[in-house]
PDB file of N, CA and C in Angstrom:
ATOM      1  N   UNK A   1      48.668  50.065 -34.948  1.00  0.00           N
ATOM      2  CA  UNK A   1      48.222  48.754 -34.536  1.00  0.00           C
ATOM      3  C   UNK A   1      46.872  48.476 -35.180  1.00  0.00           C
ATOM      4  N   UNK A   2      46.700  47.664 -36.409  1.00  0.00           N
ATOM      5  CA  UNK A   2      45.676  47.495 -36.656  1.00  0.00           C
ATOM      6  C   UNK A   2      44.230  46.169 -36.692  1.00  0.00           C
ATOM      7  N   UNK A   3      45.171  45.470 -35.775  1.00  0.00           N
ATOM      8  CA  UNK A   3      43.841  44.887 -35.081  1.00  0.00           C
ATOM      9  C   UNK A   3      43.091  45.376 -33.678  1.00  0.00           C
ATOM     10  N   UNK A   4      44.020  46.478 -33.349  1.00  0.00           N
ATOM     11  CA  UNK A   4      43.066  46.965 -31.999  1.00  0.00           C
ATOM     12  C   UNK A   4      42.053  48.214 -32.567  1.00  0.00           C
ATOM     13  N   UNK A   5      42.452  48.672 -33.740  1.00  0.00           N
ATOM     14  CA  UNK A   5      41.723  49.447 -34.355  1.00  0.00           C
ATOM     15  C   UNK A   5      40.356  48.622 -35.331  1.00  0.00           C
ATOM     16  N   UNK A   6      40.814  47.581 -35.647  1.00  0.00           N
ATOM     17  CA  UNK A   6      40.091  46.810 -36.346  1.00  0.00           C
ATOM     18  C   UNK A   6      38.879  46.212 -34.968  1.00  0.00           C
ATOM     19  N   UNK A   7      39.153  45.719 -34.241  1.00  0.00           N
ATOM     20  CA  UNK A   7      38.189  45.049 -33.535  1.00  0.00           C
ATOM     21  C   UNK A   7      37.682  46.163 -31.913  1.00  0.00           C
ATOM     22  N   UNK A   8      38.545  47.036 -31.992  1.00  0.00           N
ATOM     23  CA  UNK A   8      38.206  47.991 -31.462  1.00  0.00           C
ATOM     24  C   UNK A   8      38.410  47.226 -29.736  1.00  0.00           C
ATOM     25  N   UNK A   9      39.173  46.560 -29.499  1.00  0.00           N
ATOM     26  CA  UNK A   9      39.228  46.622 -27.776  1.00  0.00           C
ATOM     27  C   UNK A   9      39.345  47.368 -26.898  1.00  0.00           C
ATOM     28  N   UNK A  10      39.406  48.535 -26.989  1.00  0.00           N
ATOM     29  CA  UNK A  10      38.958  49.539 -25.602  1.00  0.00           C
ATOM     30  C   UNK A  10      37.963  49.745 -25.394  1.00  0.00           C
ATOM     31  N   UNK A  11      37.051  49.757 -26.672  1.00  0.00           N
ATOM     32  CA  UNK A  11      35.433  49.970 -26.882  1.00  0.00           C
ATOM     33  C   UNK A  11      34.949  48.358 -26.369  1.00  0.00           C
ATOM     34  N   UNK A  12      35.154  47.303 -26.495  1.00  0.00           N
ATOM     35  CA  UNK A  12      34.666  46.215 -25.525  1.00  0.00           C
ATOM     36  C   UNK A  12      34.874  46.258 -24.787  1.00  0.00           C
ATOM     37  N   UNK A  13      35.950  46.674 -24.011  1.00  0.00           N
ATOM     38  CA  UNK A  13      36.110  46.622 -22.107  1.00  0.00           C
ATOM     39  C   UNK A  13      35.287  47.441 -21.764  1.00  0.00           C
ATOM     40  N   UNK A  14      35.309  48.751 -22.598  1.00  0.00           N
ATOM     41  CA  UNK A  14      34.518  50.041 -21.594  1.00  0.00           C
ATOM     42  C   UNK A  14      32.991  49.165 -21.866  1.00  0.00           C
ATOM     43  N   UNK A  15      32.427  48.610 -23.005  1.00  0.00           N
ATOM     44  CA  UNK A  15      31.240  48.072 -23.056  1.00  0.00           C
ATOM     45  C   UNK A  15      31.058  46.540 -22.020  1.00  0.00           C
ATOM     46  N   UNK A  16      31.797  46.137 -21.475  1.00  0.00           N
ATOM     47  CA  UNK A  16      31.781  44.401 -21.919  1.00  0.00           C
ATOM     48  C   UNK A  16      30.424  43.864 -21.655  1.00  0.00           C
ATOM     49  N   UNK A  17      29.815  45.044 -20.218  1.00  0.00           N
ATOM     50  CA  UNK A  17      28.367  44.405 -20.045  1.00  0.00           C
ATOM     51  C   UNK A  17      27.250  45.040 -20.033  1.00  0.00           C
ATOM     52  N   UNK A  18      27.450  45.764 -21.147  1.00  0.00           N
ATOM     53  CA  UNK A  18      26.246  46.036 -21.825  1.00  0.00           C
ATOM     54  C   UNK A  18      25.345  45.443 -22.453  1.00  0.00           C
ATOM     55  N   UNK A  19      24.002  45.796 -22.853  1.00  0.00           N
ATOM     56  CA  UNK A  19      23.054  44.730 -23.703  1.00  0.00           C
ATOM     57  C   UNK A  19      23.826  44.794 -24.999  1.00  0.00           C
ATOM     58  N   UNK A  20      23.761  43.413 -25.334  1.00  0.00           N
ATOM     59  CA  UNK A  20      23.914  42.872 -26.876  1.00  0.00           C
ATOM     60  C   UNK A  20      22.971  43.511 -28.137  1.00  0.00           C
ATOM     61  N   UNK A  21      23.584  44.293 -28.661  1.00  0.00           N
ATOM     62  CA  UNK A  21      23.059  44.856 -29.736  1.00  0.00           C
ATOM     63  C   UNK A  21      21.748  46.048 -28.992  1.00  0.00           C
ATOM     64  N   UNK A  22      21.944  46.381 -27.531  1.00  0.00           N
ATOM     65  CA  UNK A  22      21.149  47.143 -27.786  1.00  0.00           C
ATOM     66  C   UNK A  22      19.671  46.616 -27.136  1.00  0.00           C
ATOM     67  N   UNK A  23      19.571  45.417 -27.165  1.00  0.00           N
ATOM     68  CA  UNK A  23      18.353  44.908 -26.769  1.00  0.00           C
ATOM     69  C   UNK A  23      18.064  44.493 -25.335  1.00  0.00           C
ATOM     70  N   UNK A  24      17.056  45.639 -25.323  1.00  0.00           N
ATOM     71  CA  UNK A  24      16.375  45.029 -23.501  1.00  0.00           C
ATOM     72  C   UNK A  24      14.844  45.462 -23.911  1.00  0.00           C
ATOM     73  N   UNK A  25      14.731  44.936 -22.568  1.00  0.00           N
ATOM     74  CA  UNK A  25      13.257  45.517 -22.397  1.00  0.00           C
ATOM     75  C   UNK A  25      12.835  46.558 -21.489  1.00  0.00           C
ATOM     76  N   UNK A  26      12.402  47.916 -22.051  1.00  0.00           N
ATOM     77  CA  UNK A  26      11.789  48.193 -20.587  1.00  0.00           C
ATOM     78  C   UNK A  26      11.246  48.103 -19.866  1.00  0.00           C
ATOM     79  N   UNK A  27      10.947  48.628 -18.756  1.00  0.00           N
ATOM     80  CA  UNK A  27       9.993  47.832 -16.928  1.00  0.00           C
ATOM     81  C   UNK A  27       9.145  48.395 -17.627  1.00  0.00           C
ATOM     82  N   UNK A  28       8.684  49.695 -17.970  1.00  0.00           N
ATOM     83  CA  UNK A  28       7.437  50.147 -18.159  1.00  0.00           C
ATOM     84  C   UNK A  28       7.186  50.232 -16.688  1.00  0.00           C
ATOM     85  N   UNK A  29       5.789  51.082 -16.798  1.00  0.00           N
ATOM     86  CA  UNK A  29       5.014  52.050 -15.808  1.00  0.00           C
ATOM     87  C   UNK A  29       4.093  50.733 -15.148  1.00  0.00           C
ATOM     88  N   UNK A  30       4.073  51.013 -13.439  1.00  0.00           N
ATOM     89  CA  UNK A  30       3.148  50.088 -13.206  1.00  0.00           C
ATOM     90  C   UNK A  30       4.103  49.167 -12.364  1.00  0.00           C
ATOM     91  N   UNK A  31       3.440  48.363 -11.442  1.00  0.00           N
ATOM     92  CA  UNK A  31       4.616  46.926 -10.868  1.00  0.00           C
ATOM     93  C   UNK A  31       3.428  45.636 -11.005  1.00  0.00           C
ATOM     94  N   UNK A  32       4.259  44.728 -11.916  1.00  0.00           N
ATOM     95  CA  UNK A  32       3.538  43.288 -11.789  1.00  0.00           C
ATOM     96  C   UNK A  32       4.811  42.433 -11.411  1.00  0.00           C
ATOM     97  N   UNK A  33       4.657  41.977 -10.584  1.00  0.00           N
ATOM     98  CA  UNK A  33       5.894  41.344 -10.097  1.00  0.00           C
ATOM     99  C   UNK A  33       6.424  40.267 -11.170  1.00  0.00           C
ATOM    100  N   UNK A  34       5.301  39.800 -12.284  1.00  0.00           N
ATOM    101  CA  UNK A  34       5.500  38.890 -12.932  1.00  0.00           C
ATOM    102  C   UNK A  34       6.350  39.663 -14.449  1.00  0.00           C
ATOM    103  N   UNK A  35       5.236  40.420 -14.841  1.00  0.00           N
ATOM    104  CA  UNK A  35       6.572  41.366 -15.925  1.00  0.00           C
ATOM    105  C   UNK A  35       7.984  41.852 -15.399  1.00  0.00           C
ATOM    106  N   UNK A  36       7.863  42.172 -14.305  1.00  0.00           N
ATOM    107  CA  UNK A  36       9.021  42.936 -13.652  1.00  0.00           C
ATOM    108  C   UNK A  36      10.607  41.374 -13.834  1.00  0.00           C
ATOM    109  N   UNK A  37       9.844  40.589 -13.212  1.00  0.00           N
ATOM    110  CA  UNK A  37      10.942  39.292 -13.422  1.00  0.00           C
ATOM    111  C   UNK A  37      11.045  38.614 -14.618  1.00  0.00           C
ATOM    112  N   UNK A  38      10.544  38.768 -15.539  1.00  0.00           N
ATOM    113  CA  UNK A  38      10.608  38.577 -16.939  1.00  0.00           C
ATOM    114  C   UNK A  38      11.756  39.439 -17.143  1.00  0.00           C
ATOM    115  N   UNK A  39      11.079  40.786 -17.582  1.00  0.00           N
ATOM    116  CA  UNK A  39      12.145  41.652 -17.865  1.00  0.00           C
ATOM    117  C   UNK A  39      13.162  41.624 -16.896  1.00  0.00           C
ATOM    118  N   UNK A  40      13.505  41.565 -16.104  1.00  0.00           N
ATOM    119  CA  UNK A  40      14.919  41.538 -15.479  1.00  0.00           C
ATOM    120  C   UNK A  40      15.850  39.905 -16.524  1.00  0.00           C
ATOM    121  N   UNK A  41      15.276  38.717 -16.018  1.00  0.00           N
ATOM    122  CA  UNK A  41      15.149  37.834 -16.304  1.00  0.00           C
ATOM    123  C   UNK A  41      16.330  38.286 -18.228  1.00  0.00           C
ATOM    124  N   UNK A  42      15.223  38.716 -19.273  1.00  0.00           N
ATOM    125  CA  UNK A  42      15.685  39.130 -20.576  1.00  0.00           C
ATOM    126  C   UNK A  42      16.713  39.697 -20.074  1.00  0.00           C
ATOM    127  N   UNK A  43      16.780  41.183 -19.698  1.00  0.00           N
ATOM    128  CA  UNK A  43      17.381  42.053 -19.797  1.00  0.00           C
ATOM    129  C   UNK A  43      18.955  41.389 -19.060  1.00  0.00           C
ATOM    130  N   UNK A  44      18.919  40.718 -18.566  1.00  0.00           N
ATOM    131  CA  UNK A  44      20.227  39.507 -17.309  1.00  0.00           C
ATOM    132  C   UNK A  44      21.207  39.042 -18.894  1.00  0.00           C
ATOM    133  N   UNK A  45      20.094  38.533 -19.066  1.00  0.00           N
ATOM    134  CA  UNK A  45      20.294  37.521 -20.618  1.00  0.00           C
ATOM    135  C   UNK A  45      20.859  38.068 -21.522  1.00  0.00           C
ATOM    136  N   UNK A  46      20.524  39.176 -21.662  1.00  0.00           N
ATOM    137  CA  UNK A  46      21.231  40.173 -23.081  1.00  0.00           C
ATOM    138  C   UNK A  46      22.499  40.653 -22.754  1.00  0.00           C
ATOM    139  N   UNK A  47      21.913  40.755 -21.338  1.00  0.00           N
ATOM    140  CA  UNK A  47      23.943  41.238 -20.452  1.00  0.00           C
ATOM    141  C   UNK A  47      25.031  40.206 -20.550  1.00  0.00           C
ATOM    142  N   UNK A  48      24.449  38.951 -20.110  1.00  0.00           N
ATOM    143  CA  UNK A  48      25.256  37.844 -20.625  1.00  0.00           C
ATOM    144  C   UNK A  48      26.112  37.535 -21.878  1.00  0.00           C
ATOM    145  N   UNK A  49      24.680  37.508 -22.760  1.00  0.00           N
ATOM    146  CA  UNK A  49      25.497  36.905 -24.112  1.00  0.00           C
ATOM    147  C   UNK A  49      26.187  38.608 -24.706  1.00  0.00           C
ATOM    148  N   UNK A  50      25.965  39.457 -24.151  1.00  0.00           N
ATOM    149  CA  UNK A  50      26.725  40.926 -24.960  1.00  0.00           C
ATOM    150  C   UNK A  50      28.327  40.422 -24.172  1.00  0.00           C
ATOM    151  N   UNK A  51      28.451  39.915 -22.990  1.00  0.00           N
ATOM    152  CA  UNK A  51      29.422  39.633 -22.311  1.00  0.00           C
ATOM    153  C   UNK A  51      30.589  38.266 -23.546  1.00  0.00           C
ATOM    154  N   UNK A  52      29.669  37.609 -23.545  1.00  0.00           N
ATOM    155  CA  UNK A  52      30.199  36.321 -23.759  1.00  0.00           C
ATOM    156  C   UNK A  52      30.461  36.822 -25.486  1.00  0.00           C
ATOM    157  N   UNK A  53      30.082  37.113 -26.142  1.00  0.00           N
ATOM    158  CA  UNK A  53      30.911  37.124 -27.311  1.00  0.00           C
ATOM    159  C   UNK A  53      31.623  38.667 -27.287  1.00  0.00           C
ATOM    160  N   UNK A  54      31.295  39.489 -26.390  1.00  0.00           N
ATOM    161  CA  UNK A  54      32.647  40.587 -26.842  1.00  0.00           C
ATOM    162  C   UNK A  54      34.036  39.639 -25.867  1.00  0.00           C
ATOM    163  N   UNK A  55      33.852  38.766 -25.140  1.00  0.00           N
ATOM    164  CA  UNK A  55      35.273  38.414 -24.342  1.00  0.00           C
ATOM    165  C   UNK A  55      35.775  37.251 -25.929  1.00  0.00           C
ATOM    166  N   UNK A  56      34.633  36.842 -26.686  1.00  0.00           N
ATOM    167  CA  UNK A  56      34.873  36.131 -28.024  1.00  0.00           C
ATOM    168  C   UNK A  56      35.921  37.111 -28.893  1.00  0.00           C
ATOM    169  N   UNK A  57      35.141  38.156 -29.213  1.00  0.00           N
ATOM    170  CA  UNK A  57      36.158  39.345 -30.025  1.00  0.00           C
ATOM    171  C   UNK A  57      37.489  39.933 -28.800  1.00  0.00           C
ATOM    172  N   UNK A  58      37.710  39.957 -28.036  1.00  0.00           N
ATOM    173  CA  UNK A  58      38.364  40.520 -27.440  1.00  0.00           C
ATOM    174  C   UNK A  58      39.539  39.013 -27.593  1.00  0.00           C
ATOM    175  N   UNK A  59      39.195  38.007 -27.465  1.00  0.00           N
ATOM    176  CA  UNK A  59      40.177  37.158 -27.520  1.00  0.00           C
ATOM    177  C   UNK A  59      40.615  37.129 -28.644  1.00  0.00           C
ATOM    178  N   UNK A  60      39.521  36.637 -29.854  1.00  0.00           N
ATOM    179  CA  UNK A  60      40.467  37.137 -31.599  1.00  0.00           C
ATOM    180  C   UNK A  60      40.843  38.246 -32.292  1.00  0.00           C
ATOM    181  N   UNK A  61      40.767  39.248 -31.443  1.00  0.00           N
ATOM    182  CA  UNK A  61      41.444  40.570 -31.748  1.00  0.00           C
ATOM    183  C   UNK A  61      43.035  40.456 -31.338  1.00  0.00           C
ATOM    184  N   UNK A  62      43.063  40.285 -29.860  1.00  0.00           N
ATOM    185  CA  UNK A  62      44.454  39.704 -29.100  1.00  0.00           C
ATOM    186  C   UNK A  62      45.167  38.920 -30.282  1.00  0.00           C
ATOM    187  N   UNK A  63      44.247  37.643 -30.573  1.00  0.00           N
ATOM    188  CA  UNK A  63      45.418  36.431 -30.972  1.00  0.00           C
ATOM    189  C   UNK A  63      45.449  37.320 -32.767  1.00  0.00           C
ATOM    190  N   UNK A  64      44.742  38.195 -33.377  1.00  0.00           N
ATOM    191  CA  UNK A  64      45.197  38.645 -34.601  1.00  0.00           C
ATOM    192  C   UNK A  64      46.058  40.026 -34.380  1.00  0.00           C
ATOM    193  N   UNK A  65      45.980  40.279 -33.748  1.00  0.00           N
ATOM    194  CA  UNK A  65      47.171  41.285 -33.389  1.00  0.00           C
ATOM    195  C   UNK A  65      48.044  40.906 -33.139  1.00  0.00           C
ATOM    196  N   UNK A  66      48.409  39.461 -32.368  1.00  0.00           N
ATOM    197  CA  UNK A  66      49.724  38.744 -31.706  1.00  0.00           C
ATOM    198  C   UNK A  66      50.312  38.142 -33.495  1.00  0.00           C
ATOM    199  N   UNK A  67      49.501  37.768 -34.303  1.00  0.00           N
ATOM    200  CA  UNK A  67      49.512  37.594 -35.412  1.00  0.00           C
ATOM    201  C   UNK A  67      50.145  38.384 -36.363  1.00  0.00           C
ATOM    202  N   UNK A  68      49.640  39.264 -36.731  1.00  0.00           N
ATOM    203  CA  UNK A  68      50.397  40.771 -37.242  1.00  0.00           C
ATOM    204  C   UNK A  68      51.703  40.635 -36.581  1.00  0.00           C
ATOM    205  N   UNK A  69      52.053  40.768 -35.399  1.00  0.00           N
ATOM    206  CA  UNK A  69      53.547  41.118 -34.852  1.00  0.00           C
ATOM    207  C   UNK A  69      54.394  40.419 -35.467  1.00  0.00           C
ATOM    208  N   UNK A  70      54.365  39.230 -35.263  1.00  0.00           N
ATOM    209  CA  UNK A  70      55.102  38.070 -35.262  1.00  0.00           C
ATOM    210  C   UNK A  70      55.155  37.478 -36.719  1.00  0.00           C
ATOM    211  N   UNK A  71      54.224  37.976 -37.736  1.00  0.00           N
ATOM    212  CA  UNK A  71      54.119  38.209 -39.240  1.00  0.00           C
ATOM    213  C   UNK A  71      55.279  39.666 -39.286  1.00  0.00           C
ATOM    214  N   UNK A  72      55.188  40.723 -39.082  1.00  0.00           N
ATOM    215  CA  UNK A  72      55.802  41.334 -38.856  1.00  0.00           C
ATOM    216  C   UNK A  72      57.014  41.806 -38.922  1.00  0.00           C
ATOM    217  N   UNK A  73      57.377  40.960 -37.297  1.00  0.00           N
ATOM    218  CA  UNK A  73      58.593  40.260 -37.574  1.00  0.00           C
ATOM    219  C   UNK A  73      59.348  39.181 -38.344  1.00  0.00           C
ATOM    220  N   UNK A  74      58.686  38.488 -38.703  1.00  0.00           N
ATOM    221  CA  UNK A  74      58.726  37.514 -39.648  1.00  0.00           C
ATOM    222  C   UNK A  74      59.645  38.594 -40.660  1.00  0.00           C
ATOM    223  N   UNK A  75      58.772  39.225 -41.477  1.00  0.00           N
ATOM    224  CA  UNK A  75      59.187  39.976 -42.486  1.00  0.00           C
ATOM    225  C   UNK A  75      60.309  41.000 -42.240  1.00  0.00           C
ATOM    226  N   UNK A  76      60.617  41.358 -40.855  1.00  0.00           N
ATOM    227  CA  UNK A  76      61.580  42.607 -41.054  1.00  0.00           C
ATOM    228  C   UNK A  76      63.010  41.520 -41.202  1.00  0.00           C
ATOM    229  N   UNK A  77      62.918  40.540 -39.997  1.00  0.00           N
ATOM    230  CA  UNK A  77      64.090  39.834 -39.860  1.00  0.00           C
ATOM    231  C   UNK A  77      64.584  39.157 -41.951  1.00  0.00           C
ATOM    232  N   UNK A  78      63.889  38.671 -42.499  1.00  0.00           N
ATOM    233  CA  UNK A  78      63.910  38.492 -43.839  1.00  0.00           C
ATOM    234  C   UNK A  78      64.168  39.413 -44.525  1.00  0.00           C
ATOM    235  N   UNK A  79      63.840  40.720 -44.391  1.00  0.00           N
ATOM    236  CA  UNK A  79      64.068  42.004 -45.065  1.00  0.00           C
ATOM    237  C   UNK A  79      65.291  42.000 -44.568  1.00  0.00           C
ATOM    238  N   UNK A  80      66.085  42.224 -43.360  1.00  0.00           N
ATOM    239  CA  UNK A  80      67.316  42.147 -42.797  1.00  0.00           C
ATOM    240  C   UNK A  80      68.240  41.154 -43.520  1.00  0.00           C
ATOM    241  N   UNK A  81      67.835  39.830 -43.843  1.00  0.00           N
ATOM    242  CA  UNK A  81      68.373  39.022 -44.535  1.00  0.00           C
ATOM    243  C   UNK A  81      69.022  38.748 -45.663  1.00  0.00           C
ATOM    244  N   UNK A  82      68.252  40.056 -46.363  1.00  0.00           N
ATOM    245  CA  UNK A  82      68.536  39.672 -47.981  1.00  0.00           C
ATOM    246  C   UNK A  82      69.364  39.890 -48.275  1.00  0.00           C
ATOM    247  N   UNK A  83      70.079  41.201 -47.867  1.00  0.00           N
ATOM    248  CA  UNK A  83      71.493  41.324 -48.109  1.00  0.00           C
ATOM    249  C   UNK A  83      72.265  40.266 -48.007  1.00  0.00           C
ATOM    250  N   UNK A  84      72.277  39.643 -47.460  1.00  0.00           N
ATOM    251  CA  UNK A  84      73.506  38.169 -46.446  1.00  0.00           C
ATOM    252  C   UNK A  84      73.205  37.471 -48.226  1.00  0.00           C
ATOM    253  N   UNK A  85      71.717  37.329 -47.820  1.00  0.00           N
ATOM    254  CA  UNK A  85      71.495  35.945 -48.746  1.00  0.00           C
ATOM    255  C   UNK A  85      71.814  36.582 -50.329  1.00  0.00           C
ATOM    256  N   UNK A  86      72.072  37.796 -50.588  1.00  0.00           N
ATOM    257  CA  UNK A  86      72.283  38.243 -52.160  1.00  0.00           C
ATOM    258  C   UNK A  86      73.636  37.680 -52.296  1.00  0.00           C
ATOM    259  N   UNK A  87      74.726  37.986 -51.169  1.00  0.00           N
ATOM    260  CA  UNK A  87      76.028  37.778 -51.230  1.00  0.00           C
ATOM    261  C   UNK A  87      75.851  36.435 -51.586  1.00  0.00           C
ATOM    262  N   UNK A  88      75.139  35.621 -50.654  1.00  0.00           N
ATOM    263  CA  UNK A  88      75.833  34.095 -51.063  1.00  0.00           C
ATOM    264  C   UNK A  88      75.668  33.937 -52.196  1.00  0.00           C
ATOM    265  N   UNK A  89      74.075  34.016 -52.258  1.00  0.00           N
ATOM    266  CA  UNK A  89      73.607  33.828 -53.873  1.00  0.00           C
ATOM    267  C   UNK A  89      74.538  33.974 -54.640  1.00  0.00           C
ATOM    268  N   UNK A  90      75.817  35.087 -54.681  1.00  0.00           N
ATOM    269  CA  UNK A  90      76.916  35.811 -55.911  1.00  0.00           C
ATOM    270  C   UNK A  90      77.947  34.982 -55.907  1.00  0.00           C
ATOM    271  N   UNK A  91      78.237  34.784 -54.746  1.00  0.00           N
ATOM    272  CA  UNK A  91      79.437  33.548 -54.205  1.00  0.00           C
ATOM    273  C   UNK A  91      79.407  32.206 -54.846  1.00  0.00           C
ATOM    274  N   UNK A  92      77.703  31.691 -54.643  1.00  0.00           N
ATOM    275  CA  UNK A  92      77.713  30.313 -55.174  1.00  0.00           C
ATOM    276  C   UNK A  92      77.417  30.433 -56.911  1.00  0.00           C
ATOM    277  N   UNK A  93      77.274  31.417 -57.646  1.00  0.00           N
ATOM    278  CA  UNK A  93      76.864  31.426 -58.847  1.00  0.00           C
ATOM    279  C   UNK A  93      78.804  31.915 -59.136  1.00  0.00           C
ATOM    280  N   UNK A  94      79.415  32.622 -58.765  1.00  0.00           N
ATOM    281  CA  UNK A  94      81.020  32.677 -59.093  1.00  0.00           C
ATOM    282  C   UNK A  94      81.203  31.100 -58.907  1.00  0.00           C
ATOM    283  N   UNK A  95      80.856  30.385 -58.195  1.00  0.00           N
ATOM    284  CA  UNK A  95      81.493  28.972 -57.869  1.00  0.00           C
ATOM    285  C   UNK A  95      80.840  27.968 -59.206  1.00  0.00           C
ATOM    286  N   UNK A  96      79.849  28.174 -59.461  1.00  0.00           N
ATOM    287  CA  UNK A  96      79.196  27.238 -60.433  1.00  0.00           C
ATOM    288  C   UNK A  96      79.985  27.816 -61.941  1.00  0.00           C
ATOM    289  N   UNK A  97      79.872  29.164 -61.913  1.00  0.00           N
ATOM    290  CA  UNK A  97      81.031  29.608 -63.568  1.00  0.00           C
ATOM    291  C   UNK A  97      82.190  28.940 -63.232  1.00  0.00           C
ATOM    292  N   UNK A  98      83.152  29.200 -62.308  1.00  0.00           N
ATOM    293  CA  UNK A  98      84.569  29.502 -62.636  1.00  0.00           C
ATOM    294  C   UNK A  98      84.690  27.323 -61.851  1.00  0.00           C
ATOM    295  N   UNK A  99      83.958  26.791 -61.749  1.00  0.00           N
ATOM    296  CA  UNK A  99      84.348  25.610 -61.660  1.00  0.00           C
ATOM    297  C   UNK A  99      83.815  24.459 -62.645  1.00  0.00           C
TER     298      UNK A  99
END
């Protein structure tokens, strides 16, 4: 399956709300009630948007994997086909000589 390998969706669920790229802030040593709600404040924020675009990749991973299948299939059912369609092909080219 290579859009779940490609976009990696088990690794976004187990992540989904983690910081985005990694980025927070730490509290650091000390209580100011005013840094303290800042940083929460950021650190909320980074949880968010890390949220909001892995449910982004997690949805175009889905719809390119649903993609692949159905390409897929596309191609096996056609691969299945050709035989049928060689015959006619022979049938209607005997019909165009011998008439």
């Amino acid at each position: 399956m290579f859009g779940l390998d490609y976009f990696s969706i088990p690794l976004l669920f187990k992540t989904f709300f983690s910081h985005w790229r990694r980025t927070y802030v730490p509290y650091g040593r000390g209580f100011s009630p005013s840094r303290y709600f800042q940083t929460f404040v950021f650190n909320l924020f980074s949880r968010l948007v890390g949220a909001v675009l892995r449910t982004f990749f997690i949805i175009a991973g889905v719809l390119v994997e649903a993609g692949i299948f159905f390409a897929g299939l596309v191609i096996f059912l056609v691969w299945l086909l050709l035989p049928v369609l060689l015959i006619i092909i022979f049938i209607f080219s005997l019909r165009l000589i011998f008439t």
